[in-house]
N, C-alpha and C. Protein backbone atom coordinates (compact mmCIF):
# COMPACT_ATOMS: atom_id res chain seq x y z
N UNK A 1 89.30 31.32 28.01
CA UNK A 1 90.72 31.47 27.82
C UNK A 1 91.20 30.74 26.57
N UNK A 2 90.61 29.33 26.59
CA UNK A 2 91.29 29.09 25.24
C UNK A 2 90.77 29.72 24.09
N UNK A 3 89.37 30.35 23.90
CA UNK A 3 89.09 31.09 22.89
C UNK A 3 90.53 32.17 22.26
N UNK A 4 90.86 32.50 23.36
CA UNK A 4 92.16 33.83 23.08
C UNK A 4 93.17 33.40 22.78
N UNK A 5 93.00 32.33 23.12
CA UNK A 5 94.57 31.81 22.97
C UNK A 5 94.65 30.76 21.27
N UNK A 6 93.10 30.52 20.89
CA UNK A 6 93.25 30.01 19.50
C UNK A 6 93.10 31.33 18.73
N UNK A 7 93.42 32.39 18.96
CA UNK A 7 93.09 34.20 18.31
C UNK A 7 94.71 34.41 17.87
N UNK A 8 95.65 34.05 18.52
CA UNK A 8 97.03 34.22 18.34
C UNK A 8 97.56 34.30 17.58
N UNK A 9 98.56 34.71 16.70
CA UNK A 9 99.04 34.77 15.84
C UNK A 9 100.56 33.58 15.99
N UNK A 10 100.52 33.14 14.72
CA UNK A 10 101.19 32.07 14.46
C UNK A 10 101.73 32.32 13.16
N UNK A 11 103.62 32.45 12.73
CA UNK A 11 104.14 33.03 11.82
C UNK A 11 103.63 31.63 10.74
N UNK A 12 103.94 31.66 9.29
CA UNK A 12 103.88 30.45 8.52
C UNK A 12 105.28 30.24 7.52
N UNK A 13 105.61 29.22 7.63
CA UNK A 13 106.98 29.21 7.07
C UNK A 13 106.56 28.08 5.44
N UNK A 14 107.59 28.72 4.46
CA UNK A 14 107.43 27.34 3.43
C UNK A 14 107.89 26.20 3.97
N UNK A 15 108.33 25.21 2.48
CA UNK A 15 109.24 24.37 2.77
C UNK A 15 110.71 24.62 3.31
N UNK A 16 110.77 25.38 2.50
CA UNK A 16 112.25 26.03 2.55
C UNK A 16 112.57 27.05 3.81
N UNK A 17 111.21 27.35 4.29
CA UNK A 17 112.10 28.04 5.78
C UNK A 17 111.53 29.62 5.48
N UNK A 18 110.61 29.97 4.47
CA UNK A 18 110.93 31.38 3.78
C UNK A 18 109.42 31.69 4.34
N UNK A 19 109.18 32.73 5.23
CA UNK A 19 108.07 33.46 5.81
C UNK A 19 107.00 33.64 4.88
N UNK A 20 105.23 33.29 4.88
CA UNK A 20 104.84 33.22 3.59
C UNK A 20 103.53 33.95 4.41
N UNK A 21 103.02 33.86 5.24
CA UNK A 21 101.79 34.12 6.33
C UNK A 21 101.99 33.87 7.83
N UNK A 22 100.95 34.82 7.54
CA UNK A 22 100.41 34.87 9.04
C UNK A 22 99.30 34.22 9.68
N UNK A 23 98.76 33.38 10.26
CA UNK A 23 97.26 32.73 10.59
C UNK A 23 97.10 33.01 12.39
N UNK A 24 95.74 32.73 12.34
CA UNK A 24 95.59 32.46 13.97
C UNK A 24 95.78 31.00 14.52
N UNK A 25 96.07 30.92 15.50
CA UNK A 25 96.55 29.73 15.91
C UNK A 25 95.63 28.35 15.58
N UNK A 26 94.35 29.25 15.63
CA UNK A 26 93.19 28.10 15.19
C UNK A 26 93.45 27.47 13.52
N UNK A 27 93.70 28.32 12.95
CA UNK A 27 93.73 27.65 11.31
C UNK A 27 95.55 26.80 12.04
N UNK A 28 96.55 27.44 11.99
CA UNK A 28 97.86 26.45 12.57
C UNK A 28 97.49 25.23 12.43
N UNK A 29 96.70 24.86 14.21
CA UNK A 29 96.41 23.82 14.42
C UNK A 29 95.47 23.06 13.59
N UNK A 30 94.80 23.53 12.19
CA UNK A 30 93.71 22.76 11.26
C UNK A 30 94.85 21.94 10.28
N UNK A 31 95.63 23.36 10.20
CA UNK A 31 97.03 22.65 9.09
C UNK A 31 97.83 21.28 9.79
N UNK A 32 98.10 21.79 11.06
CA UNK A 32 99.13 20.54 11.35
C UNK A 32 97.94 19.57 11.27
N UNK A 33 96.91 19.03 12.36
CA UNK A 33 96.16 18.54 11.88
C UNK A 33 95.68 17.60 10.60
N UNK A 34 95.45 18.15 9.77
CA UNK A 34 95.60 17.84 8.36
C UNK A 34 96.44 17.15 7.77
N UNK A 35 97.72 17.62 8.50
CA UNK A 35 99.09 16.98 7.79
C UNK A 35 99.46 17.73 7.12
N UNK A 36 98.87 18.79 6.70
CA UNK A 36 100.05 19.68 5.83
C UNK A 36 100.85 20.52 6.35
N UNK A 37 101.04 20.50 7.67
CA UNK A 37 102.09 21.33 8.50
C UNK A 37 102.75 20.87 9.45
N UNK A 38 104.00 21.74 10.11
CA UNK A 38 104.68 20.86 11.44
C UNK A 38 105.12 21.78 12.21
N UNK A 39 104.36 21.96 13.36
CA UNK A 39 105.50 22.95 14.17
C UNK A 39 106.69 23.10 14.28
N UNK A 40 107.08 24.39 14.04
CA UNK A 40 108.91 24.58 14.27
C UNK A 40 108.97 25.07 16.10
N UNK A 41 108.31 26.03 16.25
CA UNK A 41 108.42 26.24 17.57
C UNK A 41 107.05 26.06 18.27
N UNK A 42 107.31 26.24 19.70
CA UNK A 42 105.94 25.96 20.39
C UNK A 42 105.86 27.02 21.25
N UNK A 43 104.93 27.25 21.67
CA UNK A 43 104.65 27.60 23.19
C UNK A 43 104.52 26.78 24.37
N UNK A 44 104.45 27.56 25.12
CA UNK A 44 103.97 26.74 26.73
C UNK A 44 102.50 26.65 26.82
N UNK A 45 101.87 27.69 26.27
CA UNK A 45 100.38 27.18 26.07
C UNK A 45 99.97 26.01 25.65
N UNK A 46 98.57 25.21 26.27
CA UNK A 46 98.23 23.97 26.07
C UNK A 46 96.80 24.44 25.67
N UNK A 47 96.43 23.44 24.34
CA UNK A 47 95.12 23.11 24.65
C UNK A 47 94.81 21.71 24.56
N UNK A 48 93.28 21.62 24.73
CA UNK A 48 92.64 20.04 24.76
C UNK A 48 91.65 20.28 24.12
N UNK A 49 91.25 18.73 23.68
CA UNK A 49 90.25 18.77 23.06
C UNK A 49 89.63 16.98 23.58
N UNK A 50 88.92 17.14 23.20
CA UNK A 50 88.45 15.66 24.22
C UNK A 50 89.37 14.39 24.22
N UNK A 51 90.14 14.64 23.13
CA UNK A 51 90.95 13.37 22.87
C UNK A 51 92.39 13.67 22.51
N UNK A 52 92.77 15.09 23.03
CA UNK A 52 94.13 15.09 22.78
C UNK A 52 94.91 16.46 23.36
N UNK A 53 95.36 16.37 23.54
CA UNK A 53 96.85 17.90 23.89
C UNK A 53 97.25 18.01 23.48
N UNK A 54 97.52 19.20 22.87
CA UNK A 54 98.78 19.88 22.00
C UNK A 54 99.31 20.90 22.66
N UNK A 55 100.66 21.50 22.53
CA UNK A 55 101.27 22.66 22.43
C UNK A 55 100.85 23.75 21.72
N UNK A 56 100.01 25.22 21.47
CA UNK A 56 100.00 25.90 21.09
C UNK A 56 101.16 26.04 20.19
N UNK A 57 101.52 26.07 18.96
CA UNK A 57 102.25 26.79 18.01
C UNK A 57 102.75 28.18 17.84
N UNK A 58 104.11 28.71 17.74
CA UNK A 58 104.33 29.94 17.27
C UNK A 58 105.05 29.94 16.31
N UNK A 59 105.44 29.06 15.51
CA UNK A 59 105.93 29.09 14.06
C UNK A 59 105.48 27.90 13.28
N UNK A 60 104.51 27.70 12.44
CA UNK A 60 104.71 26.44 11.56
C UNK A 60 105.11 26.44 10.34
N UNK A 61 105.66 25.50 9.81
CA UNK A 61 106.15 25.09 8.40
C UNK A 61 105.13 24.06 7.64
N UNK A 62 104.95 24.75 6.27
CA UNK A 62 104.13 24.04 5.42
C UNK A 62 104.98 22.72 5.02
N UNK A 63 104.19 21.90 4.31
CA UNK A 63 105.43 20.92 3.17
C UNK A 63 105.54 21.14 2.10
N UNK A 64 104.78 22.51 1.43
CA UNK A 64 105.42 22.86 0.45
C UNK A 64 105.96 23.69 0.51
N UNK A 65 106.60 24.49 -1.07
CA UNK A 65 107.60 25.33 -1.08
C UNK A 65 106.57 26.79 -1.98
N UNK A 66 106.18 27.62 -1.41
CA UNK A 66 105.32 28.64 -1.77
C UNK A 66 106.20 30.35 -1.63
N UNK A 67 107.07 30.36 -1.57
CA UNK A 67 107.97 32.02 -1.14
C UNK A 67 108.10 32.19 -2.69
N UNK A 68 109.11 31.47 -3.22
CA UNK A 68 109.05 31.98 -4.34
C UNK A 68 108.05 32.18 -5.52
N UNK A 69 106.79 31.69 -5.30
CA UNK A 69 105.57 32.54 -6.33
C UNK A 69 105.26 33.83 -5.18
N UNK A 70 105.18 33.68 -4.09
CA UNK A 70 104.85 34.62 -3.23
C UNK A 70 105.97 36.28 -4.05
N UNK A 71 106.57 35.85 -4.02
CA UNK A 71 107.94 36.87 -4.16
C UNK A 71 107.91 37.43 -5.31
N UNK A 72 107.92 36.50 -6.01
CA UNK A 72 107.82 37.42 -7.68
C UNK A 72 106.56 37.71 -8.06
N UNK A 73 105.13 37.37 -7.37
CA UNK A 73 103.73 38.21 -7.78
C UNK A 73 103.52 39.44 -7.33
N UNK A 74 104.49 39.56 -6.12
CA UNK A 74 104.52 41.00 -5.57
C UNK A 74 105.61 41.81 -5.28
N UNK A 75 105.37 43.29 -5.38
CA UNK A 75 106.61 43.96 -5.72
C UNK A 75 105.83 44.90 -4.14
N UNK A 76 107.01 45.33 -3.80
CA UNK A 76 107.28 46.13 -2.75
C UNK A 76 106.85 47.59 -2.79
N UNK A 77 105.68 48.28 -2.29
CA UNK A 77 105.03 49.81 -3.10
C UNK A 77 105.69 50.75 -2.56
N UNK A 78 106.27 51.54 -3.27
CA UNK A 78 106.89 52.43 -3.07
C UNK A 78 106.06 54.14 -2.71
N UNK A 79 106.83 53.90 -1.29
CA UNK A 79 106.05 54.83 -0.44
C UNK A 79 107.07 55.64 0.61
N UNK A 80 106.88 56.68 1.51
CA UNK A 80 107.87 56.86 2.35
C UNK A 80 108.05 55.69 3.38
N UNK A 81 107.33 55.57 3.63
CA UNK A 81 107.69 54.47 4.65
C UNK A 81 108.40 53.50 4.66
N UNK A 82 108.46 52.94 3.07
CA UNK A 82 108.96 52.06 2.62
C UNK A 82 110.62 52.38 2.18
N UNK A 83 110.66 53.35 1.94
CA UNK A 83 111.75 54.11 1.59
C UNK A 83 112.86 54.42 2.76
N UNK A 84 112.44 54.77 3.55
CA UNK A 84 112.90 55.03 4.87
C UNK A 84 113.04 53.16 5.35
N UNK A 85 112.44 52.58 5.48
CA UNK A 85 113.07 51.18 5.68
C UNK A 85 113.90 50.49 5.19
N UNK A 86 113.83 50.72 3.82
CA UNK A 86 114.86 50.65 3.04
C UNK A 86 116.10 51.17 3.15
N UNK A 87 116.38 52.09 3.81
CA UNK A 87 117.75 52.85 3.91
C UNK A 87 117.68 52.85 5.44
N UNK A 88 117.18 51.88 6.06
CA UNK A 88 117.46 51.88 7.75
C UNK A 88 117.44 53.48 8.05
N UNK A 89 116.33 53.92 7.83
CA UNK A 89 116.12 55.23 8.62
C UNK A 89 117.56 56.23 8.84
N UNK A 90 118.37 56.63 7.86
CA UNK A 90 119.68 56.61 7.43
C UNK A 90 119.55 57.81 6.55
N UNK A 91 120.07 59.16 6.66
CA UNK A 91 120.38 59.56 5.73
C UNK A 91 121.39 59.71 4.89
N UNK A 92 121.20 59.11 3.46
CA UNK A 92 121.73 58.41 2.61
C UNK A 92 123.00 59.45 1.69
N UNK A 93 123.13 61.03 2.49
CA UNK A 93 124.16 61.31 2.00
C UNK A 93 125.45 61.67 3.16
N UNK A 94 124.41 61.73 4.42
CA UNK A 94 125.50 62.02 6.05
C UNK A 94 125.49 60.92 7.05
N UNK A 95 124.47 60.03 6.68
CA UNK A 95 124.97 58.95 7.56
C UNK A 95 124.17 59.63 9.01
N UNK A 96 123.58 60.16 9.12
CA UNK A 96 122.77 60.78 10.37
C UNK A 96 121.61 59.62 10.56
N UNK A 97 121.19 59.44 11.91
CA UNK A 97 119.83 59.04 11.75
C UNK A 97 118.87 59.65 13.09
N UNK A 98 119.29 60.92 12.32
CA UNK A 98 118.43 62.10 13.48
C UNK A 98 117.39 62.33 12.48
N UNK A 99 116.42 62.31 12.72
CA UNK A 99 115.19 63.19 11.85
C UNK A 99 115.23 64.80 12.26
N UNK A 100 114.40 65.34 11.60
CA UNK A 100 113.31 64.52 10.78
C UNK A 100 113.64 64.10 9.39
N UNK A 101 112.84 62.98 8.49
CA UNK A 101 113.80 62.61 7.44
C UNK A 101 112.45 62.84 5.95
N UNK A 102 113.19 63.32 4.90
CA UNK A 102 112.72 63.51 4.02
C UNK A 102 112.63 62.62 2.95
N UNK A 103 112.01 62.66 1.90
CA UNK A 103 112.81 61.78 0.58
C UNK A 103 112.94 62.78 -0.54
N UNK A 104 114.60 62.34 -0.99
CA UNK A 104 115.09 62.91 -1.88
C UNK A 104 115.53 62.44 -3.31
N UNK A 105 115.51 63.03 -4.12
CA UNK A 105 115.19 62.65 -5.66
C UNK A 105 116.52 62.86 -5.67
N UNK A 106 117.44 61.76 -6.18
CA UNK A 106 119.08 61.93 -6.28
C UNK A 106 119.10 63.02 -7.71
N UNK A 107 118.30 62.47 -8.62
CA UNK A 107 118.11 63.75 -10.38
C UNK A 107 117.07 64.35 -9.82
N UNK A 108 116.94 65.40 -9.43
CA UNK A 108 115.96 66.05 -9.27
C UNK A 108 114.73 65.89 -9.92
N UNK A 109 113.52 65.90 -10.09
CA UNK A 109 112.14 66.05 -10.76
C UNK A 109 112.17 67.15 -12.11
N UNK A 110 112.59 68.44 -11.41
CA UNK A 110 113.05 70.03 -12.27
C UNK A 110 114.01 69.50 -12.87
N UNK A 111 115.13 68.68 -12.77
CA UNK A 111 116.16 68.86 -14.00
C UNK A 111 115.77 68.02 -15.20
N UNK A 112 116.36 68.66 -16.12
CA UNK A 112 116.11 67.68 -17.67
C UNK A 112 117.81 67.52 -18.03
N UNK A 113 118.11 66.40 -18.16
CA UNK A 113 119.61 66.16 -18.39
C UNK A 113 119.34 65.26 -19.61
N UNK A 114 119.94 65.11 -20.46
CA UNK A 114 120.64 64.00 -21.86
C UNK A 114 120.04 62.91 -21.12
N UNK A 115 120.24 62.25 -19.90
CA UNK A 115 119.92 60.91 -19.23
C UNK A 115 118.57 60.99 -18.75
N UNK A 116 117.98 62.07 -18.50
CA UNK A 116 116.79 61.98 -18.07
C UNK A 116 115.74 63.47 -18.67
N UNK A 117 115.37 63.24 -20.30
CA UNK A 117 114.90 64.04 -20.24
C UNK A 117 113.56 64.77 -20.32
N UNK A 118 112.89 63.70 -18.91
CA UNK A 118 111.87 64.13 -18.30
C UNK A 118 111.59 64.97 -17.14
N UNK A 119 112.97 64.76 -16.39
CA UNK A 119 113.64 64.79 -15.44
C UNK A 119 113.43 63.62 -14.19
N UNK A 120 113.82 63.72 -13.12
CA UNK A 120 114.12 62.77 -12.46
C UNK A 120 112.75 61.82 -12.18
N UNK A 121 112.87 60.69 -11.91
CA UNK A 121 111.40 59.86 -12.11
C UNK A 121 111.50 59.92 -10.32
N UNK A 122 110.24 59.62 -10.07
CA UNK A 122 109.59 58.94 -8.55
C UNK A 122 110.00 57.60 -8.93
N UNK A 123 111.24 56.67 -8.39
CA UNK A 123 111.23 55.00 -8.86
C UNK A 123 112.30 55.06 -7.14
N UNK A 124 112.51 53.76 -7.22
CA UNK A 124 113.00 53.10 -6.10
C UNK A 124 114.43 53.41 -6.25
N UNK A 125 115.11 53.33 -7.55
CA UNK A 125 116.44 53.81 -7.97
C UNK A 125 117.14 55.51 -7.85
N UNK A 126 115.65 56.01 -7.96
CA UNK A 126 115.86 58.00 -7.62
C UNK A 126 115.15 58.25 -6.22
N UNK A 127 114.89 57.65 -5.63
CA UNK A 127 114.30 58.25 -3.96
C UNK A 127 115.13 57.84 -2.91
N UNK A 128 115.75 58.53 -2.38
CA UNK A 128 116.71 58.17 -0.76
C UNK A 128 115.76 58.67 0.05
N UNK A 129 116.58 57.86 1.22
CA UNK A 129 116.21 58.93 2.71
C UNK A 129 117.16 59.99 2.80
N UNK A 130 116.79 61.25 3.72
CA UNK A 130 117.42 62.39 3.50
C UNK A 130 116.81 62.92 4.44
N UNK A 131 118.08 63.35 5.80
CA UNK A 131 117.73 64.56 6.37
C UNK A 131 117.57 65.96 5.94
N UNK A 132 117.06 66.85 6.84
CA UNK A 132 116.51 68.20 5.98
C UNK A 132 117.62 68.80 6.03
N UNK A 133 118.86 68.58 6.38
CA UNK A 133 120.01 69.68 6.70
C UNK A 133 120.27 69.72 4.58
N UNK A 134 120.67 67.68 4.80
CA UNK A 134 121.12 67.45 3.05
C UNK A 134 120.10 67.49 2.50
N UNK A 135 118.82 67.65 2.73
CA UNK A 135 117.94 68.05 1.46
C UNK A 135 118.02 69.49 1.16
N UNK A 136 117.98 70.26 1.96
CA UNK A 136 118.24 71.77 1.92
C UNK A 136 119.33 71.83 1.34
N UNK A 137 120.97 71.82 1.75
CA UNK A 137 122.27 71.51 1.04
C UNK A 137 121.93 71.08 -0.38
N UNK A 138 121.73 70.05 -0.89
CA UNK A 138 121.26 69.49 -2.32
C UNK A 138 120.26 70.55 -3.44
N UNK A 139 119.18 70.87 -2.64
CA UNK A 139 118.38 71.35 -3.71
C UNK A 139 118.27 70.45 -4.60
N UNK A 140 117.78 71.47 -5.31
CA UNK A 140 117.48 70.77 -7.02
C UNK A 140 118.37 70.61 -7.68
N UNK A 141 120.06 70.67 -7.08
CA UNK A 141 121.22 70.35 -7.60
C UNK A 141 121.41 68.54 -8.11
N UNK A 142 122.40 68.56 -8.92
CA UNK A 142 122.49 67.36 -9.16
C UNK A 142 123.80 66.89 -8.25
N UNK A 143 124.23 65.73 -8.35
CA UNK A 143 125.46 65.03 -6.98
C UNK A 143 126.48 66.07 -7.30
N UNK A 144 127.18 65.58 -7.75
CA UNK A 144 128.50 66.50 -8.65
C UNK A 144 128.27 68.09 -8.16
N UNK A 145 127.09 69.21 -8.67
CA UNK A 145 126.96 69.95 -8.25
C UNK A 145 126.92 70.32 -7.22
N UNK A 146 126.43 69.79 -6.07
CA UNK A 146 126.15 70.08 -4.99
C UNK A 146 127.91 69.28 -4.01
N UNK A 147 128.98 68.77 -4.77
CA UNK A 147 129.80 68.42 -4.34
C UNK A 147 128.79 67.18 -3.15
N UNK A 148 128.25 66.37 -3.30
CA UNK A 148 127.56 65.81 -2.43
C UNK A 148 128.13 63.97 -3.11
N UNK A 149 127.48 62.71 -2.15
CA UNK A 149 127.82 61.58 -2.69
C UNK A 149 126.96 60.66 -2.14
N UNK A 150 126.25 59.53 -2.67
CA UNK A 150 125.87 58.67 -2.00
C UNK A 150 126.52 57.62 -1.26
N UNK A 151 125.78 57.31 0.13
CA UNK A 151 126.66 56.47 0.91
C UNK A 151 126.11 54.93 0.54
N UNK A 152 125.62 54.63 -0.40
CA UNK A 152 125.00 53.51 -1.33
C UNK A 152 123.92 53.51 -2.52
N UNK A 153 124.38 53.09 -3.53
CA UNK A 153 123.28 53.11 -4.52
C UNK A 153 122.11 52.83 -4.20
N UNK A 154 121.14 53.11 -4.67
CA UNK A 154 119.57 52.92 -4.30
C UNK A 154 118.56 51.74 -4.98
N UNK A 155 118.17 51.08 -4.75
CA UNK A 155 117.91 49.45 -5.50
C UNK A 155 116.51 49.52 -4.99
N UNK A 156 115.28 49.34 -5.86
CA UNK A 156 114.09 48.04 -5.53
C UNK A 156 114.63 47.23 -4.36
N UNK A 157 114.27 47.44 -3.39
CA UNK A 157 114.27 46.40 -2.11
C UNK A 157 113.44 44.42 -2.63
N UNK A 158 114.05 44.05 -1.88
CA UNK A 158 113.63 42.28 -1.74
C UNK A 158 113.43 42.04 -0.71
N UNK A 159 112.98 42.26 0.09
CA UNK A 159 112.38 41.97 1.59
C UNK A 159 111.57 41.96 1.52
N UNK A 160 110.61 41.23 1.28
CA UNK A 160 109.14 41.65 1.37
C UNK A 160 108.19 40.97 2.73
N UNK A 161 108.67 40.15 2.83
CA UNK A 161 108.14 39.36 4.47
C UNK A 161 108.62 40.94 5.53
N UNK A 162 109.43 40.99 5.80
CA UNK A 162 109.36 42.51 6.78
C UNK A 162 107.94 43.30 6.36
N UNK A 163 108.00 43.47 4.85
CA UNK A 163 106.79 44.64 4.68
C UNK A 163 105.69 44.22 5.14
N UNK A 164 105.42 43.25 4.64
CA UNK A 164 103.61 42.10 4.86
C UNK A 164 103.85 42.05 6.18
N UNK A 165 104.64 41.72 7.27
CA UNK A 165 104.35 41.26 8.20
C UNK A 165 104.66 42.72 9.70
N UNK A 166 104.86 43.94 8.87
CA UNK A 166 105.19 45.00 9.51
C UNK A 166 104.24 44.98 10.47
N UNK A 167 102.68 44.70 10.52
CA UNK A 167 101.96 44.85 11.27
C UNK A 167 101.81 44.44 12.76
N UNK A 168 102.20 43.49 12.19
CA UNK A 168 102.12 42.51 13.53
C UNK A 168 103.72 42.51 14.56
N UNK A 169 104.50 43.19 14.11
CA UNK A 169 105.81 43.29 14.16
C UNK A 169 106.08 44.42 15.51
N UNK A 170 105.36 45.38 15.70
CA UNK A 170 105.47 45.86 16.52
C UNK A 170 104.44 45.73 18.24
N UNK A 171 103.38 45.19 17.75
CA UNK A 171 102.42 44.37 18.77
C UNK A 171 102.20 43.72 19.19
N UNK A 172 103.93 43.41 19.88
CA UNK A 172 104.26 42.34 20.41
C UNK A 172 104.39 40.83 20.15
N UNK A 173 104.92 41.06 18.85
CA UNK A 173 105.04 39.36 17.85
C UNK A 173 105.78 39.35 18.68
N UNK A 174 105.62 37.82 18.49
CA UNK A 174 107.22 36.72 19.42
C UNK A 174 108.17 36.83 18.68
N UNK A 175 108.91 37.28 19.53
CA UNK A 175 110.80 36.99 19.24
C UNK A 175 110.71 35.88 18.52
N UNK A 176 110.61 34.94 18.75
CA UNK A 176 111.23 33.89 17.94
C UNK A 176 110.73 33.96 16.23
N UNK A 177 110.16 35.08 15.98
CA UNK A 177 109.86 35.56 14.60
C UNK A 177 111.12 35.84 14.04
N UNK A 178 111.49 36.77 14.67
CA UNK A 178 113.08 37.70 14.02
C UNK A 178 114.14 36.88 13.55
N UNK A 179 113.80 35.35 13.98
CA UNK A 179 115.27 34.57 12.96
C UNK A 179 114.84 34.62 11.31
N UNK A 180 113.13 34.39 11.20
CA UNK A 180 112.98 33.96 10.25
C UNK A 180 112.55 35.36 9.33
N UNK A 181 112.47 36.84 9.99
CA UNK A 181 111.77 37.67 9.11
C UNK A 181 112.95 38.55 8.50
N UNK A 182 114.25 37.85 9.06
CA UNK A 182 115.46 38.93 8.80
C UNK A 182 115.31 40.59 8.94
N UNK A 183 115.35 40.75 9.93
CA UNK A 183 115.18 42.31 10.43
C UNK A 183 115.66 42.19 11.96
């Protein structure tokens, strides 16, 4: 039993509070240990070891401050999935969040305009979410044409702890994650 229970997942916080990793409970407990860490939350799980008890860990904090190199070495890949998270599963010209959902090129790919005359790029700034009613409606029209409007400009996302830690996010991570992963 305690084998499984040092298998656990244990969130990792910086100094500053900012989600940086994920470990198994066994490395956790090497960090606090060590001294370079401190539990923020615990469990009710116990282990022993010949000379001591601890609380199992479900959040620790480093003592340093590591989010921000974390943050600016990596950029967020732009994908549907990612896209669709980005716009809260939302389509970004009706406000629906019925699927099924597409992604839509606000400048089309086919158009060549004065502003774009390659036509529309694949970037984080030209891809929405989009049900098929308004992707069909839109076409290869541009906004204006299609009398259509966005219900928010489209931005490079900054969340990146949601993305890295998507995995573990649905397989039953502990609640007490969600203060710190903002989602």
């Amino acid at each position: 039993m305690a084998h499984t229970l040092l298998n656990r997942h244990v969130l990792v916080l910086d100094a500053g509070y900012q989600p940086v990793n994920i470990v198994s409970a066994r490395r956790a407990m090497v960090l606090i240990c060590r001294g370079r860490a401190v539990p923020v939350e615990e469990s009710e799980d116990i282990i022993h070891s010949p000379g001591a008890v601890w609380r199992l860990p479900r959040i620790i904090r480093l003592f340093i401050a590591i989010a921000s190199r974390v943050y600016r070495a990596v950029r967020v890949q732009l994908n549907r999935r990612n896209v669709f998270a980005r716009d809260h599963y939302t389509c970004q010209y009706c406000g629906s969040r019925e699927g099924p959902f597409t992604i839509d090129h606000v400048v089309p790919r086919s158009r060549r305009t004065a502003d774009h005359p390659e036509g529309g790029t694949t970037s984080w700034e030209n891809c929405v979410t989009c049900c098929a009613a308004c992707n069909h409606r839109k076409g290869s029209h541009l906004l204006h044409e299609a009398g259509m409007h966005l219900l928010k400009q489209p931005t490079e996302p900054r969340w990146l702890p949601p993305i890295i830690f998507r995995r573990y996010l649905g397989n039953g991570a502990d609640e007490s994650w969600q203060t710190y992963l903002y989602i």
